[in-house]
N, C-alpha and C. Protein backbone atom coordinates (compact mmCIF):
# COMPACT_ATOMS: atom_id res chain seq x y z
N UNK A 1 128.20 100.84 72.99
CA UNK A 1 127.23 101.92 72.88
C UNK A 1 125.96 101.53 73.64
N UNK A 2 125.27 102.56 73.89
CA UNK A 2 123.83 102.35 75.13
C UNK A 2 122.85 102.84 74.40
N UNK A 3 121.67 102.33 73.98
CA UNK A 3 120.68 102.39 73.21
C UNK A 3 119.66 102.52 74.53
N UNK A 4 118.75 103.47 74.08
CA UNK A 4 117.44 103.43 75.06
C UNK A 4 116.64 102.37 75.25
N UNK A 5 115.64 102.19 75.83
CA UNK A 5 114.51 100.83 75.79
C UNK A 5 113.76 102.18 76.55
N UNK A 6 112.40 101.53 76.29
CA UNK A 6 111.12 102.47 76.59
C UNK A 6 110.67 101.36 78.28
N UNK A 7 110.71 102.50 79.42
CA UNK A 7 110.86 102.44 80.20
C UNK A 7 108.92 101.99 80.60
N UNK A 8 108.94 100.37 80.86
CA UNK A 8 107.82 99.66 80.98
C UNK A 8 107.45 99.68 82.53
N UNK A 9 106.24 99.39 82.56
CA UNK A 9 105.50 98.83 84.15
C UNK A 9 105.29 97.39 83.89
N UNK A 10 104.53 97.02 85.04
CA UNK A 10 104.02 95.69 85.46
C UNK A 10 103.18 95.41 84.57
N UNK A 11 102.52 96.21 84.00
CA UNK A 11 101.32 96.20 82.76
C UNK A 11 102.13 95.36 81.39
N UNK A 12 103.43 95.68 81.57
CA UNK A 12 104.08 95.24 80.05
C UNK A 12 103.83 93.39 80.29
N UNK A 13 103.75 92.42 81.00
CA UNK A 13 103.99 91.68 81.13
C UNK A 13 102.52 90.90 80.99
N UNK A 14 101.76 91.84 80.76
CA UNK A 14 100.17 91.55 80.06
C UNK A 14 100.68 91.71 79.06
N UNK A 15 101.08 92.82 78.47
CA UNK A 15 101.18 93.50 77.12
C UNK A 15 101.57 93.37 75.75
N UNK A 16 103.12 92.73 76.57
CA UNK A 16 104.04 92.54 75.48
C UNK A 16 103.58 91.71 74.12
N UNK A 17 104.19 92.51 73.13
CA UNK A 17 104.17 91.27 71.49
C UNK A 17 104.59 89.93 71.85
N UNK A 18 106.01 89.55 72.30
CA UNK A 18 106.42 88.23 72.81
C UNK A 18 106.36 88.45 74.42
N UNK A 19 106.40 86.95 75.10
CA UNK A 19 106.22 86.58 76.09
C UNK A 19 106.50 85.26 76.08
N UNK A 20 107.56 84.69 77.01
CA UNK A 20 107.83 83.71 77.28
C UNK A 20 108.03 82.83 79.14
N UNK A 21 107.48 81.92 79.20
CA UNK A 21 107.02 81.39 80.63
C UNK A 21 107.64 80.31 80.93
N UNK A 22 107.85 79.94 82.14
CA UNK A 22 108.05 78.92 82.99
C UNK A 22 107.57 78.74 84.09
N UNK A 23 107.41 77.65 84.73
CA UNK A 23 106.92 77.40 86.10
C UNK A 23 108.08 76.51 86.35
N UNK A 24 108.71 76.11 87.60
CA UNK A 24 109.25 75.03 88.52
C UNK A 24 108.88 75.07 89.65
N UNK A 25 108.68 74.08 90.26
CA UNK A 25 108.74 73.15 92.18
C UNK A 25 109.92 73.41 92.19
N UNK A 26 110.33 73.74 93.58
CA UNK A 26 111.72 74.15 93.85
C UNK A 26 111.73 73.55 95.22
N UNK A 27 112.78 72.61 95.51
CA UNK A 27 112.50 72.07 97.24
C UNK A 27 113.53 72.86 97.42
N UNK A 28 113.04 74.44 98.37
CA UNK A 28 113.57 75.47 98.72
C UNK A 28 112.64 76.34 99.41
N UNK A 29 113.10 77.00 100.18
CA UNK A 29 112.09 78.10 100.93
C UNK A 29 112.07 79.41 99.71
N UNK A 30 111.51 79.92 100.01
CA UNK A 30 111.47 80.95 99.07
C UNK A 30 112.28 82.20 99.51
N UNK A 31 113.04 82.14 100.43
CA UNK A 31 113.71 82.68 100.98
C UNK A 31 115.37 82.43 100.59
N UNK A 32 115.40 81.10 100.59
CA UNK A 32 116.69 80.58 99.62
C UNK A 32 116.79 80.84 98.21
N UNK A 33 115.27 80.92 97.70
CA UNK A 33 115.31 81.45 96.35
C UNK A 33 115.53 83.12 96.44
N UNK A 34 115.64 83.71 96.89
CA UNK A 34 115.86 85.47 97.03
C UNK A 34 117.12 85.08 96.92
N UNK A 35 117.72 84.62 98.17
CA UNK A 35 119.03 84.61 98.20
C UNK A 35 120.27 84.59 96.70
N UNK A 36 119.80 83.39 96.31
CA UNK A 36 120.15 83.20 94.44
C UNK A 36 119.76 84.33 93.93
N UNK A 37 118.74 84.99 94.01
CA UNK A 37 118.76 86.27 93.24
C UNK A 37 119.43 87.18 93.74
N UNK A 38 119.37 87.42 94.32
CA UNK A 38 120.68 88.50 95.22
C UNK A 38 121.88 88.18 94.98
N UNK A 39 122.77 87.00 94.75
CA UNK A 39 124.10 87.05 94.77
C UNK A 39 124.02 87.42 93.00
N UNK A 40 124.78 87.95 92.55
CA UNK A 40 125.28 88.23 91.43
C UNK A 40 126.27 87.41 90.46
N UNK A 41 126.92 86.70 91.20
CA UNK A 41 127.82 85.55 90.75
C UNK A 41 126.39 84.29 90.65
N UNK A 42 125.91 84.25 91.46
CA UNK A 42 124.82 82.98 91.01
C UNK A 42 123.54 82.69 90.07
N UNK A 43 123.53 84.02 88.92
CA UNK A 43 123.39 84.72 88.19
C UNK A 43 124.07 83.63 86.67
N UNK A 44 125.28 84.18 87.04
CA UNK A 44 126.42 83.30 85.80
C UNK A 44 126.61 81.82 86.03
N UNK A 45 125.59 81.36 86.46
CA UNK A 45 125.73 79.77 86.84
C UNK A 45 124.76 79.25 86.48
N UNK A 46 123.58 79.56 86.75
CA UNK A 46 122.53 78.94 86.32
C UNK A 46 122.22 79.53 84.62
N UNK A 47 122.34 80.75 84.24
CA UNK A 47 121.90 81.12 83.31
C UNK A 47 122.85 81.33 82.51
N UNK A 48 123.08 80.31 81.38
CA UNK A 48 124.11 80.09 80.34
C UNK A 48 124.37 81.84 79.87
N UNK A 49 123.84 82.29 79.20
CA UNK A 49 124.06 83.49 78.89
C UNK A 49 124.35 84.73 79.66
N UNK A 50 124.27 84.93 80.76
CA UNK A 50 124.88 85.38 81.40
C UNK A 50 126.65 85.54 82.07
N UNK A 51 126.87 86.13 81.90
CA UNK A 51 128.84 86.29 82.30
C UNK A 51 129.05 86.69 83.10
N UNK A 52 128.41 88.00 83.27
CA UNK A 52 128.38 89.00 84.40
C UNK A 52 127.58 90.05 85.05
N UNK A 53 127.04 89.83 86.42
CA UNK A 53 126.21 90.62 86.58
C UNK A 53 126.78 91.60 87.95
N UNK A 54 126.69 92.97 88.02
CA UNK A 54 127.15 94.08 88.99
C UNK A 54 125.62 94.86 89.50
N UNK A 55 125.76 94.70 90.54
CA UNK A 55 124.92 95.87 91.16
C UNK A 55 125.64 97.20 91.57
N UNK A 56 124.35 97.98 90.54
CA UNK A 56 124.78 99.53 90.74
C UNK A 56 124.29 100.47 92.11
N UNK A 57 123.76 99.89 92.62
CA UNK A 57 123.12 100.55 93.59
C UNK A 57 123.25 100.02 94.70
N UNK A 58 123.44 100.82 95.83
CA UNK A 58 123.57 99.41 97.24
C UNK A 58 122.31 99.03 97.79
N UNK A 59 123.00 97.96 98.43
CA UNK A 59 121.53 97.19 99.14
C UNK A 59 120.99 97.87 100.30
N UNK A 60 120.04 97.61 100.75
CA UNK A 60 118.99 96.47 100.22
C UNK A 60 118.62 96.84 99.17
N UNK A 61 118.17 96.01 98.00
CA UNK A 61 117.14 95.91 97.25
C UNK A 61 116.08 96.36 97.07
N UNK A 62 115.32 97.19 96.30
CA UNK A 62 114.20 98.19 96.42
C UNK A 62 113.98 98.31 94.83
N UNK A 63 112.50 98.43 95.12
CA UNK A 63 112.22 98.64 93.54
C UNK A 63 112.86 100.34 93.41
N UNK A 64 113.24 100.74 92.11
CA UNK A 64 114.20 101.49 91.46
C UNK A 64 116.07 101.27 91.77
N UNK A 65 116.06 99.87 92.03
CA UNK A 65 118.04 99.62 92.46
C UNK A 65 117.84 99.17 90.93
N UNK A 66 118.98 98.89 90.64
CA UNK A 66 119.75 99.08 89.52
C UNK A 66 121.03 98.22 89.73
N UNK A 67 121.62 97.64 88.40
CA UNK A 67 122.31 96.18 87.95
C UNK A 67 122.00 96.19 86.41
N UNK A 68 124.19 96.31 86.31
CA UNK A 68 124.10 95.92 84.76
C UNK A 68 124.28 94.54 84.68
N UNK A 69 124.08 94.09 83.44
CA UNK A 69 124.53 92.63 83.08
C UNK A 69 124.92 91.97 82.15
N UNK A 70 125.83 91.83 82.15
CA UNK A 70 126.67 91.09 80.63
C UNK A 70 126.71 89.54 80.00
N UNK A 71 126.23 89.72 78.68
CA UNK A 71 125.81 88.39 78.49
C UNK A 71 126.26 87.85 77.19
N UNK A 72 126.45 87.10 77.06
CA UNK A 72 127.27 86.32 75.59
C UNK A 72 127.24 87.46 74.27
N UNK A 73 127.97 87.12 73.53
CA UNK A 73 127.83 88.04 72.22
C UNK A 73 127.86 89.68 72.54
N UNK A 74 128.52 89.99 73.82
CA UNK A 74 128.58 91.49 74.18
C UNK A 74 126.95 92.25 74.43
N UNK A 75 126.07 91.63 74.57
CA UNK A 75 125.10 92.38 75.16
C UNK A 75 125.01 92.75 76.31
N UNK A 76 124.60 93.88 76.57
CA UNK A 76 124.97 94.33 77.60
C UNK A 76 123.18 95.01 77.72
N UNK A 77 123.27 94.63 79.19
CA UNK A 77 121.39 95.07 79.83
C UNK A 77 121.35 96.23 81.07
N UNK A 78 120.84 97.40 81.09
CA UNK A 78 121.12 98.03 82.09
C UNK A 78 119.36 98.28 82.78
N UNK A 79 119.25 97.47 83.64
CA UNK A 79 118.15 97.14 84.36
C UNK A 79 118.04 98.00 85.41
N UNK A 80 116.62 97.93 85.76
CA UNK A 80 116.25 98.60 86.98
C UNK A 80 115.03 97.75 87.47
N UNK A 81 115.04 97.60 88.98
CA UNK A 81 113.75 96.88 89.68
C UNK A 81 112.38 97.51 89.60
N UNK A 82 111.52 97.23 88.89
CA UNK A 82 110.24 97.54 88.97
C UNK A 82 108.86 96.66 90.16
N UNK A 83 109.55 96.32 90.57
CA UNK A 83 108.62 95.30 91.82
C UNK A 83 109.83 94.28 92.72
N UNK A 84 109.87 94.60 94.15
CA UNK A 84 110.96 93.95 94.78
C UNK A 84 110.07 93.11 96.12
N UNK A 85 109.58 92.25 96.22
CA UNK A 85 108.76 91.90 97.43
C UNK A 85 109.93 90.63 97.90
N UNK A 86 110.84 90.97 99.01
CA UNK A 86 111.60 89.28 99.18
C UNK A 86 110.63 88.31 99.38
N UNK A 87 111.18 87.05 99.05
CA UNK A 87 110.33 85.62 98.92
C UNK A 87 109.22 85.99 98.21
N UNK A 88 108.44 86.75 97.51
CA UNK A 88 107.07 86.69 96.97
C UNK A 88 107.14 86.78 95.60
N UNK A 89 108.57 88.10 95.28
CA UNK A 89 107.94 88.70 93.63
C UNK A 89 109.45 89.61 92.85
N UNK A 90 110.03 89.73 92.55
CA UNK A 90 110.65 90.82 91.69
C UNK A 90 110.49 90.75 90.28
N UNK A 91 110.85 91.78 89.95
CA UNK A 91 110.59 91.89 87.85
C UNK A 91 111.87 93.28 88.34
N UNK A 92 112.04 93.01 86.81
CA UNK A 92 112.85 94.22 86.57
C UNK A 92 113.26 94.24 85.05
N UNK A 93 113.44 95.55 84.92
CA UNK A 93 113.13 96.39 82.90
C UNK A 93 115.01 96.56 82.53
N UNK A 94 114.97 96.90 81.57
CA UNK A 94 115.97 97.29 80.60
C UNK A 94 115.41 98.67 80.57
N UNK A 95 116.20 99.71 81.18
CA UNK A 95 116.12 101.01 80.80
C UNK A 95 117.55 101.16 79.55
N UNK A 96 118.27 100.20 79.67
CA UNK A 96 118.98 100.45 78.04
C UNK A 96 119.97 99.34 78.02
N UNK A 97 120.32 99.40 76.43
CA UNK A 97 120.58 98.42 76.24
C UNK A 97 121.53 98.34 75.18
N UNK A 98 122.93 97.68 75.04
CA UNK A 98 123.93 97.76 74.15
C UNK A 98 124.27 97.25 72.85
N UNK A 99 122.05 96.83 72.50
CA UNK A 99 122.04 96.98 71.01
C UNK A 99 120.33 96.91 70.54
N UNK A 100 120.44 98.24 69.75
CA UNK A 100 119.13 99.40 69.45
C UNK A 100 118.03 98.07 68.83
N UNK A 101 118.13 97.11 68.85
CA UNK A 101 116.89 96.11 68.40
C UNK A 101 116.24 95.38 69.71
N UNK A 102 116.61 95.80 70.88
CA UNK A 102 115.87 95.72 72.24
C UNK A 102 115.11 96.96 72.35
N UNK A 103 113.96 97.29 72.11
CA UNK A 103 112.66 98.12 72.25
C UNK A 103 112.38 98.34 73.88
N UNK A 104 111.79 96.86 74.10
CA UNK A 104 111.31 96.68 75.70
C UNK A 104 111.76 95.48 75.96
N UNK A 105 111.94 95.26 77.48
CA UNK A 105 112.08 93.84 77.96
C UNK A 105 112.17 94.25 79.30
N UNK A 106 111.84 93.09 79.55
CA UNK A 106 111.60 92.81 81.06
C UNK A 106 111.17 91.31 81.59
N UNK A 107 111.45 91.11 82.64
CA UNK A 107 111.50 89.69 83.48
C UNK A 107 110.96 89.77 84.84
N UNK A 108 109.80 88.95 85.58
CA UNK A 108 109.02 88.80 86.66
C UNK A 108 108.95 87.23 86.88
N UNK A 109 109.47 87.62 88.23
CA UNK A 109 109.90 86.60 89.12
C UNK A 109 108.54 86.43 90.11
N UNK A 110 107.47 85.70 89.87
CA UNK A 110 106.83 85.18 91.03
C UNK A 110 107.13 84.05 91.57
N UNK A 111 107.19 84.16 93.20
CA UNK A 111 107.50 82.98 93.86
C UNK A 111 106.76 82.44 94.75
N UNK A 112 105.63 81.47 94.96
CA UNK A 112 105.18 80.58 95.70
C UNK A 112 105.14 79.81 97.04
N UNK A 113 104.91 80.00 98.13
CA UNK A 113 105.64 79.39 99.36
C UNK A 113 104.27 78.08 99.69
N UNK A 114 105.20 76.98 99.42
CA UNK A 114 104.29 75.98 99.45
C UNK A 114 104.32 75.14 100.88
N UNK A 115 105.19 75.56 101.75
CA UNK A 115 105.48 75.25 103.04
C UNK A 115 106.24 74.12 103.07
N UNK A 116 106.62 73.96 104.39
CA UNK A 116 107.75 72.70 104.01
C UNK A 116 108.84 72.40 103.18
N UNK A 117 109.59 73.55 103.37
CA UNK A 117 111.00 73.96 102.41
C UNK A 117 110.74 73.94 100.99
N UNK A 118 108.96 74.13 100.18
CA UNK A 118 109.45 74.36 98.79
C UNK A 118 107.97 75.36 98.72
N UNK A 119 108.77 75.63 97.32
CA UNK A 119 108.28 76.66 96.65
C UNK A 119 107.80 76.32 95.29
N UNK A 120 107.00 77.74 94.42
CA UNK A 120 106.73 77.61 92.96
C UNK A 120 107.47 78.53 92.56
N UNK A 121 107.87 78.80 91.47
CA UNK A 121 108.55 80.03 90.70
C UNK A 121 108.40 79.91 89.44
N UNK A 122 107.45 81.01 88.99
CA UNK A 122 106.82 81.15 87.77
C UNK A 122 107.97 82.31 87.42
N UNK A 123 108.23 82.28 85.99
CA UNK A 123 108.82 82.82 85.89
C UNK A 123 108.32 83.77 84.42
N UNK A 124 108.22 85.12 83.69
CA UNK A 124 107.75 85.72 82.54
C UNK A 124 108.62 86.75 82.46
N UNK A 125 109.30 86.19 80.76
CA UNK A 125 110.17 87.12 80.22
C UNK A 125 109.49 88.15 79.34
N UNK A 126 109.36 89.26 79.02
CA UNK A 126 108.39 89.90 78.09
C UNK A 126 109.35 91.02 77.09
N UNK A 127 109.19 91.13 75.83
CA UNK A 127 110.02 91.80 74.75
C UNK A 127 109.16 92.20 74.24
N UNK A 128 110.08 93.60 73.33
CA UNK A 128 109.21 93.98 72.05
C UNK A 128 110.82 94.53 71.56
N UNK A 129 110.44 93.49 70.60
CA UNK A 129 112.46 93.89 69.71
C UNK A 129 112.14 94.84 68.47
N UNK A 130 111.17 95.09 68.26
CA UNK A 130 110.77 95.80 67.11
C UNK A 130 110.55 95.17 65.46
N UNK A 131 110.29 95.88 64.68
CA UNK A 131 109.95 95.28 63.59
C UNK A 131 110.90 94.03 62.70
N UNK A 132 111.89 95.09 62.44
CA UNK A 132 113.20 94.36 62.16
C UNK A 132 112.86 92.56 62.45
N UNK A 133 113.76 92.49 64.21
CA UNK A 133 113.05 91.14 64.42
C UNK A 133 112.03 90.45 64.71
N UNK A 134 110.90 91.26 64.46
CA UNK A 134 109.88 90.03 64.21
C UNK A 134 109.57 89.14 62.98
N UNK A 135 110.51 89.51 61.94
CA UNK A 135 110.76 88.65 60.80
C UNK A 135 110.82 87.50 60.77
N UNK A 136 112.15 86.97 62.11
CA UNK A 136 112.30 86.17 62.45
C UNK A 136 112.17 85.00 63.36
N UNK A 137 111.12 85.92 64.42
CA UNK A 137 110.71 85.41 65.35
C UNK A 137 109.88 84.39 65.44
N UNK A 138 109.27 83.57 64.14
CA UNK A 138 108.61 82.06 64.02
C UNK A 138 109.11 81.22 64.30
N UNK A 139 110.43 81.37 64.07
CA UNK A 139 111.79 80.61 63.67
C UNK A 139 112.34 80.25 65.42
N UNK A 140 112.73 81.36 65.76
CA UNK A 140 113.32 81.22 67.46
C UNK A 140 112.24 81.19 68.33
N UNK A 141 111.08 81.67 68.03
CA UNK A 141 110.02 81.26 69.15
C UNK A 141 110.25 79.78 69.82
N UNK A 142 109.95 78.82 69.29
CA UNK A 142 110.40 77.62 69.80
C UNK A 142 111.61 77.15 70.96
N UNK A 143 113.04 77.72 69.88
CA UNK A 143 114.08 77.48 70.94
C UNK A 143 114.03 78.68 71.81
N UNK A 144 113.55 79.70 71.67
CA UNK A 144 113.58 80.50 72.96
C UNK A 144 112.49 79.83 74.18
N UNK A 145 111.47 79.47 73.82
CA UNK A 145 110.50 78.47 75.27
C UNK A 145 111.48 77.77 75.87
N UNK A 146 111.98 76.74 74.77
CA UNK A 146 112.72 75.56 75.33
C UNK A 146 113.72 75.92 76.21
N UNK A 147 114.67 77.07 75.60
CA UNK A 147 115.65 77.81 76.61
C UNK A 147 115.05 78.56 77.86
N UNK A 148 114.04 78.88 77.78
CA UNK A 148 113.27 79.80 78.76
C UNK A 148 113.02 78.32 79.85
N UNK A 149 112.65 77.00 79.81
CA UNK A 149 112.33 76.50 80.55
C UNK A 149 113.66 75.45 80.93
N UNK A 150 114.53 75.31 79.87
CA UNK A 150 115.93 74.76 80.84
C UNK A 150 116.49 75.47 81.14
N UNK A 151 116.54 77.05 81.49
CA UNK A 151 117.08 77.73 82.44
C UNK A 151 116.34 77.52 83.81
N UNK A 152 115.28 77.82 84.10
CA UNK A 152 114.14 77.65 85.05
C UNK A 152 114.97 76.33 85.63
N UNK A 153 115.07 75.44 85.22
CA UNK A 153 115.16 74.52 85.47
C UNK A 153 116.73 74.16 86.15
N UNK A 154 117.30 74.84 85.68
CA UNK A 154 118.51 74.80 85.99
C UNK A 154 118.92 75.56 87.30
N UNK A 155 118.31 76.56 87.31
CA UNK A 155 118.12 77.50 88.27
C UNK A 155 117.62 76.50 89.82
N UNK A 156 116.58 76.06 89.24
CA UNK A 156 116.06 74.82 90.48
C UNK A 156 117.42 74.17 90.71
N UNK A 157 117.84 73.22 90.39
CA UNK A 157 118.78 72.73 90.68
C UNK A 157 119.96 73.86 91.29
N UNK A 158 120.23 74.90 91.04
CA UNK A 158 120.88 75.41 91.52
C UNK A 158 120.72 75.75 92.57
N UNK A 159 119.45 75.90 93.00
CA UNK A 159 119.06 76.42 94.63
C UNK A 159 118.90 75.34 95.48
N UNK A 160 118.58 74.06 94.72
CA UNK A 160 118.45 73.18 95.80
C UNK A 160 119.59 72.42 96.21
N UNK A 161 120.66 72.67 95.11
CA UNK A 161 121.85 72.32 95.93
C UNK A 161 122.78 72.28 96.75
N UNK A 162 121.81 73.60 97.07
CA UNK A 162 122.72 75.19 97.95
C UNK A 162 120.93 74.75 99.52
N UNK A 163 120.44 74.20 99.33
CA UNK A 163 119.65 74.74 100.53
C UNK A 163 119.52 73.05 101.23
């Protein structure tokens, strides 16, 4: 089943109730880092929770393309690009989502060109799951950072093994 999410801007990522961050050095152009975001299979490699990701829309890439994505425990994310700059920037929202306790969310990709084959990549996940789970959210705040930054991290390694 496809549950709505309230269709956010760039503003949400000030906004949001939760918010979770990373930074990594990446010895990569930032251009190699697009690339990883663009393939869809390289997607399910770095990011444990992820299984499967499809682009709905053809390329190029443009803010309003579109990509579902399937991720452990049957969640299912149906995204759209809200900011697409190659090598500099993408984010992109959950216009819906395959279970009604995702409100908002969204993810922004800034990327850094530090010259000399590397980069920064900050990375900000932003939610509002609604009341329900914020009950619990004292509790997973923690392991969600920690996961938020060994993905990041993993992700590095994934690009630099490839560039």
């Amino acid at each position: 089943m496809r549950y709505p999410c309230e269709h956010v801007g760039m503003d949400f990522f000030d906004s949001a109730p939760t918010r979770y961050t990373a930074t990594e050095l990446v010895n990569a152009t930032p251009e190699q880092v697009f690339d990883a975001f663009l393939d869809a299979v390289a997607w399910t490699k770095w990011v444990w929770a992820i299984t499967k990701v499809e682009w709905t829309s053809p390329h190029p890439v443009e803010v309003g393309s579109t990509r579902t994505v399937h991720m452990r425990g049957g969640i299912v994310g149906y995204e759209e690009f809200i900011a697409w700059e190659p090598g500099r920037r993408m984010a992109f929202r959950f216009n819906e989502a395959s279970m009604d306790t995702i409100k908002r969310f969204a993810e922004d990709y800034r990327v850094t060109d530090l010259g000399d084959g590397r980069c920064v990549v900050d990375w900000v996940m932003a939610m509002d799951t609604g009341q329900a789970s914020r009950r619990g959210a004292a509790v997973t705040e923690k392991l969600m950072a920690a996961f938020i930054r060994h993905t990041l991290r993993r992700f590095r390694r994934y690009v630099e093994a490839r560039a």
